[in-house]
Protein backbone atom coordinates (compact mmCIF):
# COMPACT_ATOMS: atom_id res chain seq x y z
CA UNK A 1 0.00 0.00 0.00
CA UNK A 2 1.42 3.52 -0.77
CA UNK A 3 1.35 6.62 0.95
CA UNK A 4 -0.65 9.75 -0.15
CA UNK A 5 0.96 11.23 -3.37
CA UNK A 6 3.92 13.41 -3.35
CA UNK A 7 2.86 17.07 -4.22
CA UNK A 8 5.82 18.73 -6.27
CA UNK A 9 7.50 21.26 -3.68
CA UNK A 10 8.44 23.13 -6.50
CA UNK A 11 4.85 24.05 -8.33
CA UNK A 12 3.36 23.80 -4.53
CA UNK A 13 4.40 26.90 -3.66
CA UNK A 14 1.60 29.64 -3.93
CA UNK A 15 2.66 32.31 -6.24
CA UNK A 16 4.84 29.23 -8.21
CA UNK A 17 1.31 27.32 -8.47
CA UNK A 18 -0.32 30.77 -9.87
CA UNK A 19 2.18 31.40 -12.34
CA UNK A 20 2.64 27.77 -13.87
CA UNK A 21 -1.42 27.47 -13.31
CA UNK A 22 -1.61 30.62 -15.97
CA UNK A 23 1.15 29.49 -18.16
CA UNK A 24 -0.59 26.40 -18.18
CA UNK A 25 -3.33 27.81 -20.25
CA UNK A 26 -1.67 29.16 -23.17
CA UNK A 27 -1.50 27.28 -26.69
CA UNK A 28 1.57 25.37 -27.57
CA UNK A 29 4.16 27.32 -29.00
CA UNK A 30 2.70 30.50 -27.55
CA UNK A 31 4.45 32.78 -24.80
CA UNK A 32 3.27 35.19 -22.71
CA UNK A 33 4.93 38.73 -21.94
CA UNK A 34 6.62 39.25 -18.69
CA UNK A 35 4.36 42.79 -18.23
CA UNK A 36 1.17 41.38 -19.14
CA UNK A 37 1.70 38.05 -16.80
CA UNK A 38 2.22 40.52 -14.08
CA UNK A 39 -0.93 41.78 -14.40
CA UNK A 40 -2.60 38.88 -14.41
CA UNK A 41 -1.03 37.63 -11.42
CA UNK A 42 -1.01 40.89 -10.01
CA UNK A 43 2.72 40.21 -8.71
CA UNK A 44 5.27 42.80 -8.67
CA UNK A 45 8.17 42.61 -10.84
CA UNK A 46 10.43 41.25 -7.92
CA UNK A 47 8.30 38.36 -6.87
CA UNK A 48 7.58 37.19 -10.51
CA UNK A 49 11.02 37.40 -11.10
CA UNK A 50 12.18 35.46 -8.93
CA UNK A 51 9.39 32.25 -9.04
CA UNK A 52 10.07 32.65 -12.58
CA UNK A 53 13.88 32.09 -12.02
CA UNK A 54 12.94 28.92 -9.75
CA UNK A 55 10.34 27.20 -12.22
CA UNK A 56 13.36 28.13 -14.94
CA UNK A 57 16.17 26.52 -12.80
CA UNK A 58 13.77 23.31 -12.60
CA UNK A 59 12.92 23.35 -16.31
CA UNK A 60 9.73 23.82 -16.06
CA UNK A 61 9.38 27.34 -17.86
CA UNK A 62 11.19 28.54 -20.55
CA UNK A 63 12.11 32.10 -20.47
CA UNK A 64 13.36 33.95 -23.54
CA UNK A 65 15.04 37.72 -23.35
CA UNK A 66 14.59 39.33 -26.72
CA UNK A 67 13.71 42.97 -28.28
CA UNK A 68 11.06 44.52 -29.99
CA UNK A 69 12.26 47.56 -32.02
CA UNK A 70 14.69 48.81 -29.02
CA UNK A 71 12.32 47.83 -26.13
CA UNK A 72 13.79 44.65 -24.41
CA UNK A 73 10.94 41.95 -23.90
CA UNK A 74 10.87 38.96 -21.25
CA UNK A 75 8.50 36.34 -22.74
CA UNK A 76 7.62 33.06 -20.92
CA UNK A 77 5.82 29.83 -21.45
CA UNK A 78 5.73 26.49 -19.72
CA UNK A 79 8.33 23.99 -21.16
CA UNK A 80 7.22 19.92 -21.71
CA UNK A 81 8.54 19.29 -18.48
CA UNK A 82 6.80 21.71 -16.74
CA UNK A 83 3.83 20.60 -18.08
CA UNK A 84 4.08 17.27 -17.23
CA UNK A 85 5.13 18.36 -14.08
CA UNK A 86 1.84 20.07 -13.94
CA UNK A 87 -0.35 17.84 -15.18
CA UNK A 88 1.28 15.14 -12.36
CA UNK A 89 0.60 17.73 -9.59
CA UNK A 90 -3.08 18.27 -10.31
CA UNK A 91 -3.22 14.27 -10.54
CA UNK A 92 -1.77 14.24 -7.25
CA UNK A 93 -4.21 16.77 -5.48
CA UNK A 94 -6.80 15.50 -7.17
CA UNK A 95 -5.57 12.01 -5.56
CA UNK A 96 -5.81 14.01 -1.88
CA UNK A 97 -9.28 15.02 -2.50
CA UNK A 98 -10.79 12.57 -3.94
CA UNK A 99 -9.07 9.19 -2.54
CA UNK A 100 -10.54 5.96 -4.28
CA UNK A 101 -12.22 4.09 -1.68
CA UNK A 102 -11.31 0.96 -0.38
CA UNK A 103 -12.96 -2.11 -1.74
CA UNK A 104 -14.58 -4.56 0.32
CA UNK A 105 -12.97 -7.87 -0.15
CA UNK A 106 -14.87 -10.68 -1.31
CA UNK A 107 -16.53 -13.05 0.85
CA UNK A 108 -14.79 -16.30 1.06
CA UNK A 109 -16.74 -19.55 -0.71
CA UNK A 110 -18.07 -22.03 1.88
CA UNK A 111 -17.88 -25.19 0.79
């Protein structure tokens, strides 16, 4: 019999659970603005900096540095991993909240 399942210290965190919850929910191939993800969250710069830097150093978002015209843009997405990672985390808490009930056992045959 195993325990309860293991909930990924590394999404669990609050504002880490927000931001790869959002990412979560764009396209493939699509990446959101560092400005506009802000908002969303309604982080500061600081604080979504530095979740994204921890999701990043566990490759689970992808963070690309780039310009547009002379403006420097941060744009983000959720990597493979990180959405695997996701997709085993909700699993997992779905697993807490919902626990398959034990079965009865069958009745042994008298003969």
């Amino acid at each position: 019999m195993s325990g309860p399942p293991e909930l990924d210290p590394v999404i669990h965190a609050q504002a880490r659970l927000r931001v790869v919850a959002t990412l979560s929910t764009l396209n493939e191939g699509d990446r959101i603005a560092f400005p506009r993800l802000q908002e969303i969250l309604a982080m500061t710069a600081g604080n979504l900096s530095v979740h994204l830097r921890k999701l990043e150093d566990a490759g689970y978002v992808e963070v690309t540095k780039t310009h547009h015209g002379r403006t420097p843009a941060t744009l983000a997405r959720l990597s493979r991993r990180g959405q695997a990672a996701f997709e085993e985390y909700t699993a997992a808490v779905r697993a807490l909240l919902d626990p398959v009930p034990p079965t009865d056992p069958q009745p042994e045959e008298q003969t």
